[in-house]
Protein backbone atom coordinates (compact mmCIF):
# COMPACT_ATOMS: atom_id res chain seq x y z
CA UNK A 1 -25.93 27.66 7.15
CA UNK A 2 -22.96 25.97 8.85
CA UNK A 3 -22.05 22.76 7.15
CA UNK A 4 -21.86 20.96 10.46
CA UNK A 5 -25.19 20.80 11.84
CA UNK A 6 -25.62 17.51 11.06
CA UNK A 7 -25.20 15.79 13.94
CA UNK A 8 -25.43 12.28 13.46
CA UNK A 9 -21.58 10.55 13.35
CA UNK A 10 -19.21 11.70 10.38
CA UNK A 11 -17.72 9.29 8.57
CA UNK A 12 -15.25 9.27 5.80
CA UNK A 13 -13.99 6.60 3.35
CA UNK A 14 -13.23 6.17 -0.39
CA UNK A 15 -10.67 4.18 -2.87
CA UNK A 16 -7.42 5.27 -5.16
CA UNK A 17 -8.82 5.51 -8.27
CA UNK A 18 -6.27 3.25 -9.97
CA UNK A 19 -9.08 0.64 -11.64
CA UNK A 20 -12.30 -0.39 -11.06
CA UNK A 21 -13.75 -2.32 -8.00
CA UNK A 22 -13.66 -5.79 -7.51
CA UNK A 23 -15.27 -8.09 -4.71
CA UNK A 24 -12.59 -7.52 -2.21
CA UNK A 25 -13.82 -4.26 -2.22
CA UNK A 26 -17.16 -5.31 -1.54
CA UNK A 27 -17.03 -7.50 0.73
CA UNK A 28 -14.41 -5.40 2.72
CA UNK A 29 -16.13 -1.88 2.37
CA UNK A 30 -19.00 -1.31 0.03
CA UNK A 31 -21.35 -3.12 1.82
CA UNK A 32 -20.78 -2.01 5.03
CA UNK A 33 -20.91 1.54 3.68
CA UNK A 34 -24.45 0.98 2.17
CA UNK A 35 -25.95 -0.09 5.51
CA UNK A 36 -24.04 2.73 6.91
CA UNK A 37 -25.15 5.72 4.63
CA UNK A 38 -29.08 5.60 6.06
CA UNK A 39 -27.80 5.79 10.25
CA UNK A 40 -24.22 8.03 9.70
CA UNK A 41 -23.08 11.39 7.69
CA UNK A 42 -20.77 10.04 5.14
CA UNK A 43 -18.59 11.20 2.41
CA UNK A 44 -17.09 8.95 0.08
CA UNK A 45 -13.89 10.19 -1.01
CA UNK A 46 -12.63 9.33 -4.62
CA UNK A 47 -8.81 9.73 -4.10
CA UNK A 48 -7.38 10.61 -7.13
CA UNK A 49 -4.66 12.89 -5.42
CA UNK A 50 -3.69 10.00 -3.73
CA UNK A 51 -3.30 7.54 -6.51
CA UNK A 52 -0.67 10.23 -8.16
CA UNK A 53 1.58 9.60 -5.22
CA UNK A 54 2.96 5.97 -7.30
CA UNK A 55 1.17 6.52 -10.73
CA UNK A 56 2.61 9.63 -11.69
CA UNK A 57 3.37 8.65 -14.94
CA UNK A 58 -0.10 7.60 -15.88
CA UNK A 59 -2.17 10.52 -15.10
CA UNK A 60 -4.70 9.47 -17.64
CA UNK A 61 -5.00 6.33 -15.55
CA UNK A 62 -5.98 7.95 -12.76
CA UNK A 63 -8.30 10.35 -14.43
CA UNK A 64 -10.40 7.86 -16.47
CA UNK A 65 -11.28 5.82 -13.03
CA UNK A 66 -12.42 8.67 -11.12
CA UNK A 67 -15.96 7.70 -13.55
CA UNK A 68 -14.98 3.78 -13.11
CA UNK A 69 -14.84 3.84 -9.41
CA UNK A 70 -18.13 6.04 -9.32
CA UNK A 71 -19.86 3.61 -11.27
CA UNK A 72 -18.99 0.79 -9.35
CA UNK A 73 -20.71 3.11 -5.85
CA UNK A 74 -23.47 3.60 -7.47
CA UNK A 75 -24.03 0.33 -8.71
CA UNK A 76 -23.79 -1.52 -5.71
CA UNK A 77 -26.22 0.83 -3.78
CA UNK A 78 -24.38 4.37 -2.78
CA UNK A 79 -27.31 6.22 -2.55
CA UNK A 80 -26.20 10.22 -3.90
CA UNK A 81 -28.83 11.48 -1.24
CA UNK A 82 -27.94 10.16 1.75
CA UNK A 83 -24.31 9.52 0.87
CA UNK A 84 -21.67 12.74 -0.70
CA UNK A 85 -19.27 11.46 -3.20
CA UNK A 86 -16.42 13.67 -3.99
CA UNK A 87 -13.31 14.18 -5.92
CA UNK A 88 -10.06 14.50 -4.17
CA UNK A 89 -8.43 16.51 -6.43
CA UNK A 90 -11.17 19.32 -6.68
CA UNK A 91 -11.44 19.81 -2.65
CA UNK A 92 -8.04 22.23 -2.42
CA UNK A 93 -8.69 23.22 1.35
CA UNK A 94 -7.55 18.85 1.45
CA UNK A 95 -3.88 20.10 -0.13
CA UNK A 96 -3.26 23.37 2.53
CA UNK A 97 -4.42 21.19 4.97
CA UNK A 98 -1.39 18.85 4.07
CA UNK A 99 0.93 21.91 3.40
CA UNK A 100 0.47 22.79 6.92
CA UNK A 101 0.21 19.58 8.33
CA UNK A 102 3.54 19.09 7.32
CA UNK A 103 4.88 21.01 10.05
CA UNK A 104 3.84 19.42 12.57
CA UNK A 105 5.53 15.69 11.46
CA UNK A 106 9.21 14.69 11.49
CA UNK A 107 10.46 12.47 8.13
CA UNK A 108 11.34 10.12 10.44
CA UNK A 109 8.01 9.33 11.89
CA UNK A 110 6.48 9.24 8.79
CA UNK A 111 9.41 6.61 8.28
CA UNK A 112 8.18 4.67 11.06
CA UNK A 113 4.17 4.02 10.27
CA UNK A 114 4.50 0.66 9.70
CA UNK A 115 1.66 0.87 7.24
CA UNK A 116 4.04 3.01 5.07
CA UNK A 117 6.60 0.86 5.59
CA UNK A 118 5.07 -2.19 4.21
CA UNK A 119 3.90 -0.26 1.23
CA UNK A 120 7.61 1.15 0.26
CA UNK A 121 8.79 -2.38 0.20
CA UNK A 122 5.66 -3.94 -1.84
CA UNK A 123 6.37 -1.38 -4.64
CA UNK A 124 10.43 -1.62 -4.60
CA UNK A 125 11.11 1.98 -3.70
CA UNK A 126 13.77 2.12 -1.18
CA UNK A 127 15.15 5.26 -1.37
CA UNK A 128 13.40 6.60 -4.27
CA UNK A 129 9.71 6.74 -2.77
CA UNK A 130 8.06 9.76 -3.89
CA UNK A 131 7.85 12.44 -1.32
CA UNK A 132 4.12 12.38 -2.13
CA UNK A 133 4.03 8.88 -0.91
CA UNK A 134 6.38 8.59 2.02
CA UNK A 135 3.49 11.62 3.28
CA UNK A 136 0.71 10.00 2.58
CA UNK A 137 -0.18 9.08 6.45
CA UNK A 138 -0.34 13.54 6.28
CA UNK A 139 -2.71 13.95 3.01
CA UNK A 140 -4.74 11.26 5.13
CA UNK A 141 -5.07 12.69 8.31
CA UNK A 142 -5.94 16.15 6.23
CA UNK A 143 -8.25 14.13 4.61
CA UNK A 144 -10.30 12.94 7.79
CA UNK A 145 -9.98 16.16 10.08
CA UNK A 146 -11.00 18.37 6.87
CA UNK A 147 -14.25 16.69 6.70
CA UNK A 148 -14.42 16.31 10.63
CA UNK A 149 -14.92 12.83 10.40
CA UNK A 150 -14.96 10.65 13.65
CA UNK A 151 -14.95 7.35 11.88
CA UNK A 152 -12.74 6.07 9.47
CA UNK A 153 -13.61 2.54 7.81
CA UNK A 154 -10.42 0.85 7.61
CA UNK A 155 -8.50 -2.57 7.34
CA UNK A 156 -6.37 -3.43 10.33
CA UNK A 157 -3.37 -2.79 8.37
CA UNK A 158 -4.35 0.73 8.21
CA UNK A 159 -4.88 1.30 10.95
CA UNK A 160 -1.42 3.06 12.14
CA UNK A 161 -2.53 5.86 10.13
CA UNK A 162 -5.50 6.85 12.15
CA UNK A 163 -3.55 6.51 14.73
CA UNK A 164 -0.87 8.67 13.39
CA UNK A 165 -3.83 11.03 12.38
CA UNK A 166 -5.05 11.05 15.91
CA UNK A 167 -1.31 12.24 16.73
CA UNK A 168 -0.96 15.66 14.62
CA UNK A 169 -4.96 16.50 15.87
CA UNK A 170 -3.30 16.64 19.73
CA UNK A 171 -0.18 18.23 18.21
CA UNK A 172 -2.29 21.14 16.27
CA UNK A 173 -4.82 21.24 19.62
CA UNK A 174 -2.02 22.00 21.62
CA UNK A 175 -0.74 24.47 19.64
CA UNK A 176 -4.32 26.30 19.28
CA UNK A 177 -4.91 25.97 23.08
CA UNK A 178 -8.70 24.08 22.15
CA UNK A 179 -9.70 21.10 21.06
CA UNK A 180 -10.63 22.72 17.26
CA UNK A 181 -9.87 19.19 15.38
CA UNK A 182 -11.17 16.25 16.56
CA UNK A 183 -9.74 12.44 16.45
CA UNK A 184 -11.05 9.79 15.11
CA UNK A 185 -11.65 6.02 15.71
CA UNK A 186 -10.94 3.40 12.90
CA UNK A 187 -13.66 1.08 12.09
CA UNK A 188 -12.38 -2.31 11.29
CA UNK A 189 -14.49 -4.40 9.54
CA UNK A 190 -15.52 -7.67 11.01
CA UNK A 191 -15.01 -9.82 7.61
CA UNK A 192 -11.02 -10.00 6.80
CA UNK A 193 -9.54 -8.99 3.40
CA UNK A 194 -11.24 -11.26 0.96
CA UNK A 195 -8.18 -13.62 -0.73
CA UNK A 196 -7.70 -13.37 -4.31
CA UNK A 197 -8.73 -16.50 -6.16
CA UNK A 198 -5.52 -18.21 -6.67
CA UNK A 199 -5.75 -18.29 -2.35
CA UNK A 200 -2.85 -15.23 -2.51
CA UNK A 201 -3.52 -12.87 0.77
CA UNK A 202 -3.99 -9.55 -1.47
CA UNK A 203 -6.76 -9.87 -4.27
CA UNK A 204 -5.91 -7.20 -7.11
CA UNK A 205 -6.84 -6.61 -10.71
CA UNK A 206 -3.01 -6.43 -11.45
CA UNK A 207 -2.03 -9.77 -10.33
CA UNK A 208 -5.15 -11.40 -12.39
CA UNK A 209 -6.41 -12.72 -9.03
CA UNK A 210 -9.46 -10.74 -8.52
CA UNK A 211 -13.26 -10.43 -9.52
CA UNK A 212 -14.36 -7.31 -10.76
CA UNK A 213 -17.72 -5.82 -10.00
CA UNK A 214 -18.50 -5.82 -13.81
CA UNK A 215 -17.65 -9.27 -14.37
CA UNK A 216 -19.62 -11.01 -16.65
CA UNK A 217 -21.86 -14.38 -16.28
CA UNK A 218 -18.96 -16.47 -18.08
CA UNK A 219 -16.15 -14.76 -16.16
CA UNK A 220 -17.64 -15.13 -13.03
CA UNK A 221 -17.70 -18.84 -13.86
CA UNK A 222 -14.01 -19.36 -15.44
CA UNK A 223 -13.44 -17.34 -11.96
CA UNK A 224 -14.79 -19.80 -9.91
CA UNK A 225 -13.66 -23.21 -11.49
CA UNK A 226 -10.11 -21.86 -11.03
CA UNK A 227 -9.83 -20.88 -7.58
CA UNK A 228 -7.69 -22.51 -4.95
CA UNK A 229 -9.40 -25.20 -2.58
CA UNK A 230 -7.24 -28.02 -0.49
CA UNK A 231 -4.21 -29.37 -2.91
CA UNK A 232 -4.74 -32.74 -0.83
CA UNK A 233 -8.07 -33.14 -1.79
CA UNK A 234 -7.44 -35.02 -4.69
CA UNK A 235 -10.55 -37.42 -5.01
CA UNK A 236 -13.90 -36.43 -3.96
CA UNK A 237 -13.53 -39.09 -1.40
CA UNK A 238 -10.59 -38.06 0.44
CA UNK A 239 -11.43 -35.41 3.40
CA UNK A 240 -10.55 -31.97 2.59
CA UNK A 241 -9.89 -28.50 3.96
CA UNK A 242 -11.65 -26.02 4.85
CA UNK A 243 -8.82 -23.51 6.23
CA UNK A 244 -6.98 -21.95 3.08
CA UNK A 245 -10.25 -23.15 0.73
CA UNK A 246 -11.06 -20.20 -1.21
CA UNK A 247 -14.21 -21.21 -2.08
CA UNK A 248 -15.44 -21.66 1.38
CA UNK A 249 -13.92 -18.22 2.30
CA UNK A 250 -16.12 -16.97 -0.40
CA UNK A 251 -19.25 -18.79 0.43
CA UNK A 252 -18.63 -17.67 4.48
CA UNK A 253 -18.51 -14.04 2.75
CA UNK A 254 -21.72 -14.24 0.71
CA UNK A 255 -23.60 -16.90 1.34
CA UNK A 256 -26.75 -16.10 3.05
CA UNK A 257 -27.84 -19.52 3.54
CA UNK A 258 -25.69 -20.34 6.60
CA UNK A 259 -26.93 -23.97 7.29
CA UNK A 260 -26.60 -25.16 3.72
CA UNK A 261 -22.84 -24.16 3.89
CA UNK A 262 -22.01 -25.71 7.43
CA UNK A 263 -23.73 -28.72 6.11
CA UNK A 264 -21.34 -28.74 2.81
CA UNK A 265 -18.67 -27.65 5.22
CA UNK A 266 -19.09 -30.80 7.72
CA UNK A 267 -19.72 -33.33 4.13
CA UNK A 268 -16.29 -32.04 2.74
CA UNK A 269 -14.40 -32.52 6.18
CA UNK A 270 -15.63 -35.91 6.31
CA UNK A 271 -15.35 -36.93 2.37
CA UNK A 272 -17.90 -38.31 -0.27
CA UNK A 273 -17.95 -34.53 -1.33
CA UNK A 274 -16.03 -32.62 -4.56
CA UNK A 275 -15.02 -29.76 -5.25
CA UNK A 276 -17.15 -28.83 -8.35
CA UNK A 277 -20.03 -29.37 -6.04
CA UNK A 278 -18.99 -26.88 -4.05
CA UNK A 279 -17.42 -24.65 -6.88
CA UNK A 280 -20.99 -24.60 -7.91
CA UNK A 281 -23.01 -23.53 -5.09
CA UNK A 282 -20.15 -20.62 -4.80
CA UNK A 283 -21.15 -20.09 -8.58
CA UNK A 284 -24.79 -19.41 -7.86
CA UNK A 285 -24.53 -17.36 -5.03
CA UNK A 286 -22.25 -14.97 -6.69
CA UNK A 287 -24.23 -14.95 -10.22
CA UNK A 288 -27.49 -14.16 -7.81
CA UNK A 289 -25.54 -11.40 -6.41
CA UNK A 290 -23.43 -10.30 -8.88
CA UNK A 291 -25.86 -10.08 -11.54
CA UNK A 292 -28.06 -6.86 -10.67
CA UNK A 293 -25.49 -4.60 -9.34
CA UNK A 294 -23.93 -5.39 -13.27
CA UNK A 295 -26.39 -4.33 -15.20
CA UNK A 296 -27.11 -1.28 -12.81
CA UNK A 297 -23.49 -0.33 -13.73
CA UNK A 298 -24.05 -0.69 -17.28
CA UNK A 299 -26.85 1.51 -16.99
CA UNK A 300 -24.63 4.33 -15.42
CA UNK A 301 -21.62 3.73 -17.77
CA UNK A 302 -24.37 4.47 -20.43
CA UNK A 303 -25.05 8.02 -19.11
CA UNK A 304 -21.62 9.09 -17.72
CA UNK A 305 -22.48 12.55 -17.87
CA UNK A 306 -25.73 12.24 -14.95
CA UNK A 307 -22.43 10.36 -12.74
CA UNK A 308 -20.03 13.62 -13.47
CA UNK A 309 -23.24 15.42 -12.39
CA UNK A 310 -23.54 13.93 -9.25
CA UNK A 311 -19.39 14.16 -8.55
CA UNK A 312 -20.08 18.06 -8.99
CA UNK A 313 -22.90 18.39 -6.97
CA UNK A 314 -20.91 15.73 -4.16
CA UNK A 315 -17.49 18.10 -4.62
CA UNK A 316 -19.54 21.25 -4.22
CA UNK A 317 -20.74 20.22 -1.13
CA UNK A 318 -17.73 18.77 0.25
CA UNK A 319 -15.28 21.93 -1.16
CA UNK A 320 -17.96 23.93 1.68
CA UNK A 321 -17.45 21.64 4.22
CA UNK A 322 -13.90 21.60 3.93
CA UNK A 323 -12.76 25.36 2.93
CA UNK A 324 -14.78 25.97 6.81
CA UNK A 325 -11.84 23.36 8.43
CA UNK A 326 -9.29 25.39 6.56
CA UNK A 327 -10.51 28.52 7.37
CA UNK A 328 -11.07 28.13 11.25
CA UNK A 329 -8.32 26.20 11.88
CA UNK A 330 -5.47 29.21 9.97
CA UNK A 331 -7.58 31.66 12.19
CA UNK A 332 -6.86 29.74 15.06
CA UNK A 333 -3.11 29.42 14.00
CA UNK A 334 -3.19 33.15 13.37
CA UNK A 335 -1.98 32.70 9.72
CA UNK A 336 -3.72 35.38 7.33
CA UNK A 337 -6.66 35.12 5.42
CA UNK A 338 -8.34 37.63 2.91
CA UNK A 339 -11.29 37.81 1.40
């Protein structure tokens, strides 16, 4: 049976495993992917090839949160059955693909993706970025065409590399003479990168600015009662900010009572209102939320060896899906296969 019958839209997405997920992650991706599992064919990708490109000297790292990052998907809702979940590292038609994908893309474009860019200077590289990183826009694109995915969930500051994906599927069509790989459109979410708690523009577990998705009750609150609001609003009575105020970021994010915020919106514009009023409402809303998808974690930390089940049954599926990519595209190319 050919592992593309299915024809309902492909998409693919998925996370470094360099630590566990935190609610950046969820309000950016996991619950969009969720909602998106029961209309679209999707594969979750667990990228632990990827995370080697700048923690090569912490393998074990990488390793241990292929099961952390797992946990977290099926925690929140990833539904196994309607959703494949796969391991990176254990799909090798993904590394030919990038082998021969190399080819087709010059060092300096890869030097150009502004995406890339960004990245190089963030971690202090300069001239001694990996050659695994610098072509990481390639291990993506072999990552998307392998699995013939059309859409690719992705912030805006990704998305150059679709579009530099979308580049080396015309290059390789043009070489075949068909259109044998197809491009793909990036699907930007409509809620913007969730702001770390301190009101930084990047929330991460390394800069002690995020919320994990196994945060405890008492974290969640120490969380809470020290995020960033207005710096002017120093008395309840003074009118404060809402542009900037983490809290009411949060609350626009996950609040599902939309008149009770504009009406604690409109109450702190004007004054009379403080900030531990509104620290609190943020503080139930995320304990509601928060509070089932941790113990449905717990419950699949407790039997890690049904998860690596599921990651072997996900991979098997995916290697098939993959390997048939591989294998029409180095017929088309004329390179040659035996069997």
């Amino acid at each position: 049976m050919s592992p593309f019958i299915d024809n309902r839209p492909v998409i693919l997405t998925g996370d470094r495993t360099t630590g566990p997920l935190h609610l950046g992650h969820y309000a950016g991706s996991l619950k969009n992917r969720v909602a998106l599992q029961r209309t679209h064919r999707q594969f979750l990708l667990l990228a632990d090839t990827q995370a080697m490109t700048d923690n090569a000297n912490d393998p074990d790292k990488v390793r241990r949160n292929v099961l952390e990052v797992a946990f977290d998907y099926l925690a929140v809702g990833i539904n196994p059955a309607e959703t494949t979940i796969c391991v990176q590292s254990a799909l090798p038609a993904l590394a030919e693909l990038t082998l021969l994908y190399m080819n087709f893309v010059s060092v300096a474009r890869l030097e150009r993706n502004p995406t890339v860019k960004t990245e190089i200077q963030l971690r202090g590289f300069d001239r001694d970025v990996p050659a695994g990183f610098l072509c990481y826009p390639i291990a993506q694109a072999a990552d998307i065409t392998a699995f013939r995915a059309t859409l690719v969930p992705v912030g805006e500051d990704q998305a150059p590399m679709i579009e530099q994906t979308n580049e080396i599927v015309r290059r390789l069509n043009r070489q075949i003479g068909r259109d044998l790989l197809r491009e793909a459109e990036a699907m930007v979410p409509k809620v913007g990168r969730l702001p770390g708690i301190d009101g930084k523009a990047k929330m991460s577990e390394s800069q002690g600015n995020a919320i994990p998705l196994s945060a405890s009750a008492d974290d969640i609150r120490n969380a809470v009662r020290r995020m960033y609001t207005d710096p002017t609003h120093l008395r309840a009575a003074d009118p404060g900010k809402i542009e900037g105020n983490v809290v009411f970021t949060y609350l626009d994010a996950f609040a599902d009572d939309r008149e009770t915020i504009e009406d604690l919106k409109a109450r702190y514009r004007h004054g009379g209102l403080g900030d531990m009023i509104v620290k609190r409402q943020l503080e139930d809303v995320l304990q509601a939320m928060m509070a089932p998808i941790r113990e449905r974690r717990a419950e699949y930390a407790a039997e890690p060896g049904h998860v690596l089940e599921v990651l072997r049954q996900g991979t098997f599926a995916a290697r098939n899906r993959t390997q048939a990519t591989v294998d029409e595209l180095r017929n088309a190319l004329g390179l040659f296969a035996f069997s």
